[in-house]
C-alpha atoms as a PDB file:
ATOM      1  CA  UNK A   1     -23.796 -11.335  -9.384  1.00  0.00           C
ATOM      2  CA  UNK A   2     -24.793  -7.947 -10.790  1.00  0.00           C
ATOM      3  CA  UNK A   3     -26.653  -6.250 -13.502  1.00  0.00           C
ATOM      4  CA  UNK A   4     -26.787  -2.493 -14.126  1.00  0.00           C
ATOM      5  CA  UNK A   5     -28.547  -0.720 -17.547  1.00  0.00           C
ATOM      6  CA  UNK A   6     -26.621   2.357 -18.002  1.00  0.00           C
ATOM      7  CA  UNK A   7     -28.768   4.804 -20.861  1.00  0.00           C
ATOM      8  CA  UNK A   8     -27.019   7.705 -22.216  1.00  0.00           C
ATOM      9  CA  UNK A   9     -23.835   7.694 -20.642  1.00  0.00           C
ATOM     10  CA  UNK A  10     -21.433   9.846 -21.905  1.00  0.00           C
ATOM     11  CA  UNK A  11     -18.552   8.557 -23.679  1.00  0.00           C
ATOM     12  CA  UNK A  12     -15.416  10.519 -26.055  1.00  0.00           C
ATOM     13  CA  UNK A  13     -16.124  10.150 -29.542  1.00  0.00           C
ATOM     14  CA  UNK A  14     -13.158  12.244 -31.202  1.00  0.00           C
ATOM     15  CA  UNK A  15     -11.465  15.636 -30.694  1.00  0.00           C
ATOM     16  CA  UNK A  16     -12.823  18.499 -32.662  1.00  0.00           C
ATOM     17  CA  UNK A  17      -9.851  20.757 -33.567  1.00  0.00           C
ATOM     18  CA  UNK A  18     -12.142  23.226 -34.954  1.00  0.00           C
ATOM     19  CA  UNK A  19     -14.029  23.504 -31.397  1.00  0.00           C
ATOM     20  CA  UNK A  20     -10.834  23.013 -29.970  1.00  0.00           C
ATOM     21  CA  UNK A  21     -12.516  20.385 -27.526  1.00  0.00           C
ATOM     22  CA  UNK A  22     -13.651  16.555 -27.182  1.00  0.00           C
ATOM     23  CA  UNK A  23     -16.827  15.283 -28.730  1.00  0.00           C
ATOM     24  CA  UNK A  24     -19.081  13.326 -26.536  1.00  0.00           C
ATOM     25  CA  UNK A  25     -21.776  10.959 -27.840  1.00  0.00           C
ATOM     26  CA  UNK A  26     -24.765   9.049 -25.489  1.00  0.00           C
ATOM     27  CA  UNK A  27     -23.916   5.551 -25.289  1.00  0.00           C
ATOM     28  CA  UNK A  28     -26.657   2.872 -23.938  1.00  0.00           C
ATOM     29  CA  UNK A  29     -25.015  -0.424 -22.335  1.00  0.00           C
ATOM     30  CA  UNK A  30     -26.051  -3.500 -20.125  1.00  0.00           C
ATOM     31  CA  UNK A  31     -22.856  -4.446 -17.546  1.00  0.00           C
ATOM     32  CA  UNK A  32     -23.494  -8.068 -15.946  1.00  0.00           C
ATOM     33  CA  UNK A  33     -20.479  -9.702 -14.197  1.00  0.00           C
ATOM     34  CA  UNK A  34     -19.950 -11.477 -10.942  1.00  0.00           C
ATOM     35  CA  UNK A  35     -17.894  -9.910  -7.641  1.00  0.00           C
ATOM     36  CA  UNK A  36     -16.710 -12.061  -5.066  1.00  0.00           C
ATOM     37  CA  UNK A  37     -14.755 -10.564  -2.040  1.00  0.00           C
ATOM     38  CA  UNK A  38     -13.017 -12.656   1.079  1.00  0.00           C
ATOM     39  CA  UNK A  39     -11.872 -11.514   4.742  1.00  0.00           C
ATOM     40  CA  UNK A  40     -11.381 -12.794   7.377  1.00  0.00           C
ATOM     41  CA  UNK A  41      -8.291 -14.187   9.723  1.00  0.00           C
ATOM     42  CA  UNK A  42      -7.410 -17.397   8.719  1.00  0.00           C
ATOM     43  CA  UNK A  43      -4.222 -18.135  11.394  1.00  0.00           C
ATOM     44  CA  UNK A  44      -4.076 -16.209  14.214  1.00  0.00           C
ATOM     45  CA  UNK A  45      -2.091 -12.745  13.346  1.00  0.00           C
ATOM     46  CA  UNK A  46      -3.098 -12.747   9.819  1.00  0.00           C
ATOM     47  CA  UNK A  47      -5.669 -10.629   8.274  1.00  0.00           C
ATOM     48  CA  UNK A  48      -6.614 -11.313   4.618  1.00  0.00           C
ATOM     49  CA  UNK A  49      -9.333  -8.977   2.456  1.00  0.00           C
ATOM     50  CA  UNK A  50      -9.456  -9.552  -0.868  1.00  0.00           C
ATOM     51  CA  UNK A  51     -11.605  -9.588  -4.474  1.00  0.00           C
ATOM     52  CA  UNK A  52     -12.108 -10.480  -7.996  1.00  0.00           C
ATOM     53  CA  UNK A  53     -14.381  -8.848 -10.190  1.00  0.00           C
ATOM     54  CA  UNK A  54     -15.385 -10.179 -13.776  1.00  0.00           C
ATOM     55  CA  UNK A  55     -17.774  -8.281 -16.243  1.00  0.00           C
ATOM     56  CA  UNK A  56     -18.952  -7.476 -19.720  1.00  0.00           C
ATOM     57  CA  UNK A  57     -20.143  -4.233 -20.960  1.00  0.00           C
ATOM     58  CA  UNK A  58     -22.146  -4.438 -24.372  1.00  0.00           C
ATOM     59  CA  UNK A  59     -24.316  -1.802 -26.138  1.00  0.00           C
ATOM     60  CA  UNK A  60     -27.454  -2.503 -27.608  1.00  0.00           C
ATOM     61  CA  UNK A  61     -26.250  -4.299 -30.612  1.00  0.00           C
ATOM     62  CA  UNK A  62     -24.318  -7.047 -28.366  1.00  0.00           C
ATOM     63  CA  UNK A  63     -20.752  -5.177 -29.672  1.00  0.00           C
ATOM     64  CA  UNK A  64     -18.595  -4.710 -26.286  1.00  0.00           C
ATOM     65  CA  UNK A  65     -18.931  -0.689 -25.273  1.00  0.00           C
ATOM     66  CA  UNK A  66     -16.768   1.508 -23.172  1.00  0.00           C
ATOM     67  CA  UNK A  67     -13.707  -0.766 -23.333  1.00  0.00           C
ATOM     68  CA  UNK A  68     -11.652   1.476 -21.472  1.00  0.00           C
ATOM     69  CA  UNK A  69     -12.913   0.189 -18.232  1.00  0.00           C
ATOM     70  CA  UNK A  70     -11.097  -3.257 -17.557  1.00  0.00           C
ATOM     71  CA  UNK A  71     -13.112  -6.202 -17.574  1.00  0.00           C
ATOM     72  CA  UNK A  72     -11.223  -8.018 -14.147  1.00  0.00           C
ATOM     73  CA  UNK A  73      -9.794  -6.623 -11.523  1.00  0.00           C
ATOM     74  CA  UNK A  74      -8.461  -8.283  -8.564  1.00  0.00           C
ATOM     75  CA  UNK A  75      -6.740  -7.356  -4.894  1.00  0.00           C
ATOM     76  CA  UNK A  76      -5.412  -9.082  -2.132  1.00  0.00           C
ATOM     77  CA  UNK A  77      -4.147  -7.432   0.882  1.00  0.00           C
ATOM     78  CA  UNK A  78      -2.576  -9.581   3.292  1.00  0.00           C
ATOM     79  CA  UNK A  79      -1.242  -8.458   6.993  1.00  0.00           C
ATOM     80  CA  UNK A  80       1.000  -9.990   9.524  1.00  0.00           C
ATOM     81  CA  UNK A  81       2.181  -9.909  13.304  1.00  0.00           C
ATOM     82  CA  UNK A  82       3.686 -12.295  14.499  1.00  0.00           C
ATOM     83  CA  UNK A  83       2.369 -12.937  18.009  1.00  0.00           C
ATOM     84  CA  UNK A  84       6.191 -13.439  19.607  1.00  0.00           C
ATOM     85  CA  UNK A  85       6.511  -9.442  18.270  1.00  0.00           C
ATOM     86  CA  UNK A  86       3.251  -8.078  18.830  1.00  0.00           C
ATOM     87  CA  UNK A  87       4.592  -4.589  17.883  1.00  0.00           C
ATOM     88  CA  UNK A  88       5.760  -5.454  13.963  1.00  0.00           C
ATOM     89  CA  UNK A  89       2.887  -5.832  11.250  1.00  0.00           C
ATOM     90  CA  UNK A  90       4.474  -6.765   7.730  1.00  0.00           C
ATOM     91  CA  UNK A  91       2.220  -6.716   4.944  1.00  0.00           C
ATOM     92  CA  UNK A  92       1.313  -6.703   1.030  1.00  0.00           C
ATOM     93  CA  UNK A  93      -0.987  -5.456  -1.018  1.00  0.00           C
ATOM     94  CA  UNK A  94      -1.243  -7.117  -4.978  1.00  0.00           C
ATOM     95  CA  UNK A  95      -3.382  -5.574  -7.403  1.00  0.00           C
ATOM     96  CA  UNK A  96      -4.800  -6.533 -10.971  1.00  0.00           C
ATOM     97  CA  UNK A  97      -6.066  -5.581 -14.140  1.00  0.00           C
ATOM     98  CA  UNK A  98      -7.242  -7.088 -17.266  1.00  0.00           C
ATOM     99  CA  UNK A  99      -6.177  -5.385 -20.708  1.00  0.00           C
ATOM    100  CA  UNK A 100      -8.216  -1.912 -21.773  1.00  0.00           C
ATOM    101  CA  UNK A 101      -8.306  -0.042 -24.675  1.00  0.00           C
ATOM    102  CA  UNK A 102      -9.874   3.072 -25.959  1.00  0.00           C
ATOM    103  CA  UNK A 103     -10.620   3.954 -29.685  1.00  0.00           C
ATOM    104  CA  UNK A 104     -10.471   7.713 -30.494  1.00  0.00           C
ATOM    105  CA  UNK A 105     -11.085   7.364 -33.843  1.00  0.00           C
ATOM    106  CA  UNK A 106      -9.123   7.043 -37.333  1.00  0.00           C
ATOM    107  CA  UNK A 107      -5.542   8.190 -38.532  1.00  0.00           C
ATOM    108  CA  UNK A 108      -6.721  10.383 -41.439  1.00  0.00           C
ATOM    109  CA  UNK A 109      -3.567  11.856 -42.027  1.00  0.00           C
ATOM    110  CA  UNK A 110      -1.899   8.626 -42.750  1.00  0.00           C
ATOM    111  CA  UNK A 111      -3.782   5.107 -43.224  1.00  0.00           C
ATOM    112  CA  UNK A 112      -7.661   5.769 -42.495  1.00  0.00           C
ATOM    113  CA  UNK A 113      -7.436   3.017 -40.012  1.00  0.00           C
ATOM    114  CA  UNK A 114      -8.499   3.181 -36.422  1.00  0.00           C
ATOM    115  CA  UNK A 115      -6.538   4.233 -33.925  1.00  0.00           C
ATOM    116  CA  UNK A 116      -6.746   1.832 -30.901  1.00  0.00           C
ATOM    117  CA  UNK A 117      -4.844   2.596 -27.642  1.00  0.00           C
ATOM    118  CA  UNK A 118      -4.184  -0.010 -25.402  1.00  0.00           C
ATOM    119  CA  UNK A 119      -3.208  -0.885 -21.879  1.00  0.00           C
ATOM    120  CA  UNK A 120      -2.328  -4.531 -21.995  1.00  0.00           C
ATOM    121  CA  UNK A 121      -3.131  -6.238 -18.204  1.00  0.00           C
ATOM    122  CA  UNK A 122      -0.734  -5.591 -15.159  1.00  0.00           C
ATOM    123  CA  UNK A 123       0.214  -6.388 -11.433  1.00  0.00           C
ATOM    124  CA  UNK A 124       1.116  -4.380  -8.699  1.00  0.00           C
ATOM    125  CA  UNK A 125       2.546  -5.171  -5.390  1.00  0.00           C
ATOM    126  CA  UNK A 126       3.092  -2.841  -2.524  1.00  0.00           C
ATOM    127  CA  UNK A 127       4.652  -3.974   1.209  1.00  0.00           C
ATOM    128  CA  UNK A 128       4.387  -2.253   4.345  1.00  0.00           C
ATOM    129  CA  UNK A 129       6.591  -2.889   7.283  1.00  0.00           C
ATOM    130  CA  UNK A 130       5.685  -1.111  10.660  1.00  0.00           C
ATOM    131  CA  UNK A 131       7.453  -1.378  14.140  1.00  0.00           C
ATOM    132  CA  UNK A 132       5.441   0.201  17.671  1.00  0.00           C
ATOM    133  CA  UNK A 133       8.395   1.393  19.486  1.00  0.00           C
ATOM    134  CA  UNK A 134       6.309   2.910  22.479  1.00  0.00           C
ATOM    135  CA  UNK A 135       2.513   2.845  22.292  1.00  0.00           C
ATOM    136  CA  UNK A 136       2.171   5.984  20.624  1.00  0.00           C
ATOM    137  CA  UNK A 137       4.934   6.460  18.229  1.00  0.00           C
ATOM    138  CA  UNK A 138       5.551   3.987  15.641  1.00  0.00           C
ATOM    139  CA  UNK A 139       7.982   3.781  12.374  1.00  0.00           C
ATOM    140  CA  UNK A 140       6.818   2.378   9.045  1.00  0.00           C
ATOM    141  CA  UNK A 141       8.236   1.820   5.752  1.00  0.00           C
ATOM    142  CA  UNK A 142       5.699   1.558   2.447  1.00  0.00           C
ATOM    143  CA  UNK A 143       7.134   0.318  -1.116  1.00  0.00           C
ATOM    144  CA  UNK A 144       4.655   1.241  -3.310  1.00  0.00           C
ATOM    145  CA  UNK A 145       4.514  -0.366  -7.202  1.00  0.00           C
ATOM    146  CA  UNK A 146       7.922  -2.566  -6.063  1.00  0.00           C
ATOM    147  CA  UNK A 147       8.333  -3.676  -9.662  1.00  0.00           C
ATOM    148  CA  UNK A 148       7.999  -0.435 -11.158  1.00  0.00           C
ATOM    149  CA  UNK A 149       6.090  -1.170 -13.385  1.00  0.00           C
ATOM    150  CA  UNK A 150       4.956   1.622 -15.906  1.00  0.00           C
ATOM    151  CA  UNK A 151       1.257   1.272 -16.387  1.00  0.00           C
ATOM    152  CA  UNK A 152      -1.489   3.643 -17.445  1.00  0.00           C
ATOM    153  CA  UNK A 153      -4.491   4.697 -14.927  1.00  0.00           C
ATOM    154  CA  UNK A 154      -6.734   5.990 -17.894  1.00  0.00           C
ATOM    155  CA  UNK A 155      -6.802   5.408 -21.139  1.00  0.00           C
ATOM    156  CA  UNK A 156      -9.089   8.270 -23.170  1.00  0.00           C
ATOM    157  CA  UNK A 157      -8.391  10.653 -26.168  1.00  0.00           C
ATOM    158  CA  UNK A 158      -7.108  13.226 -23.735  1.00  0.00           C
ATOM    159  CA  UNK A 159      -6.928  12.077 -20.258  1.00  0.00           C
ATOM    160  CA  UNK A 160      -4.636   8.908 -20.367  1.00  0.00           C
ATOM    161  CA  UNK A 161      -1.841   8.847 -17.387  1.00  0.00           C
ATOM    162  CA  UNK A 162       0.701   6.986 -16.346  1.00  0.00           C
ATOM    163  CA  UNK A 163       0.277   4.927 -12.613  1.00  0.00           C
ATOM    164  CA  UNK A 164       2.805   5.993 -10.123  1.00  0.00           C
ATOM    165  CA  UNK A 165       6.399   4.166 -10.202  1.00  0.00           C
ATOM    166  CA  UNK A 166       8.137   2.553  -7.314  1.00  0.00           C
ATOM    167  CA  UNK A 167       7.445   4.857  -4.314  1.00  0.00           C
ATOM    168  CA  UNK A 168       9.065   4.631  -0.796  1.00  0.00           C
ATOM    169  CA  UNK A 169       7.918   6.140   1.953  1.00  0.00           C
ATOM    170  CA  UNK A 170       9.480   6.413   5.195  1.00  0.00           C
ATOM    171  CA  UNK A 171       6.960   7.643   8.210  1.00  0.00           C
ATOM    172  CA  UNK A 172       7.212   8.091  12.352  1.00  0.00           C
ATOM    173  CA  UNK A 173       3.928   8.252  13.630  1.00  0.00           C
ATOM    174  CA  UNK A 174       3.185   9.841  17.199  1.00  0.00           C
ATOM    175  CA  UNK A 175      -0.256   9.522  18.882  1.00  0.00           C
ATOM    176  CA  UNK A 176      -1.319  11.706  21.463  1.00  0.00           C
END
């Protein structure tokens, strides 16, 4: 279980297109949540290290602040050799993240209404595959994102960025 006080912490508050710049305002919040983690081998050949984190961030007034950071996140990475094949490890890594958004401001030009951009919750999965073909060189295979799926990383007035897409990577590795 944790508790932080965070006091004056910067945060966007609009773009100023007479400045030509972002707009930052001091923001006061309380974050409580709970983290629980897990590792360990639970069969022999299989290593497991995982987590879950839950939190809320509110300001002063009790109204949720800095809503860009998600409020759960989640990973399990999971390994395997099989003892028959000492020399292969297979393995895969899943990610998550709760919904975020981020509110810039209003749409003056068009309805007065906030603007509110949001990154609704996603899952990634990655796999590794490696093979020891002498004691010091090894081949390996990583599939990164193996759904593809488009996600952002950030979400602020002028930072946002999309997550990598489905990434393979091929590698020999020699030890000397």
């Amino acid at each position: 279980m944790f508790q932080a006080r965070q006091r004056n912490t910067a945060e966007a508050a609009g773009f100023d297109t007479v400045l030509g710049r972002t707009i930052y305002r001091g923001v006061d919040a309380t974050s409580q949540g709970i983290e629980l983690e897990v590792g360990g081998n639970p069969v022999q050949g299989l290593q497991v290290t995982g987590g879950f984190t839950t939190m809320r961030v509110r300001g002063d007034d009790d109204q949720a602040v800095r809503t860009f950071v998600p409020r759960n996140t989640a990973r399990l990475n999971l390994t395997y050799t099989p003892a028959p094949l000492p020399a292969l490890k297979l393995g895969a890594s899943m990610q998550y993240q709760s919904r975020f958004y981020f509110e810039p401001g209003t749409n003056s030009v068009t309805t007065g209404q906030p603007i509110r951009l949001t990154q609704g919750n996603y899952a990634l999965l990655d796999l590794l595959a490696r093979y020891d073909l002498t004691p010091r060189i090894a081949v390996s295979a990583n599939v990164r994102n193996v759904t593809n799926a488009k996600y952002l990383t950030a979400l602020t007035f002028d930072q946002s960025r999309y997550g990598a897409p489905r990434t393979v990577l091929g590698t020999i590795s020699l030890r000397y």
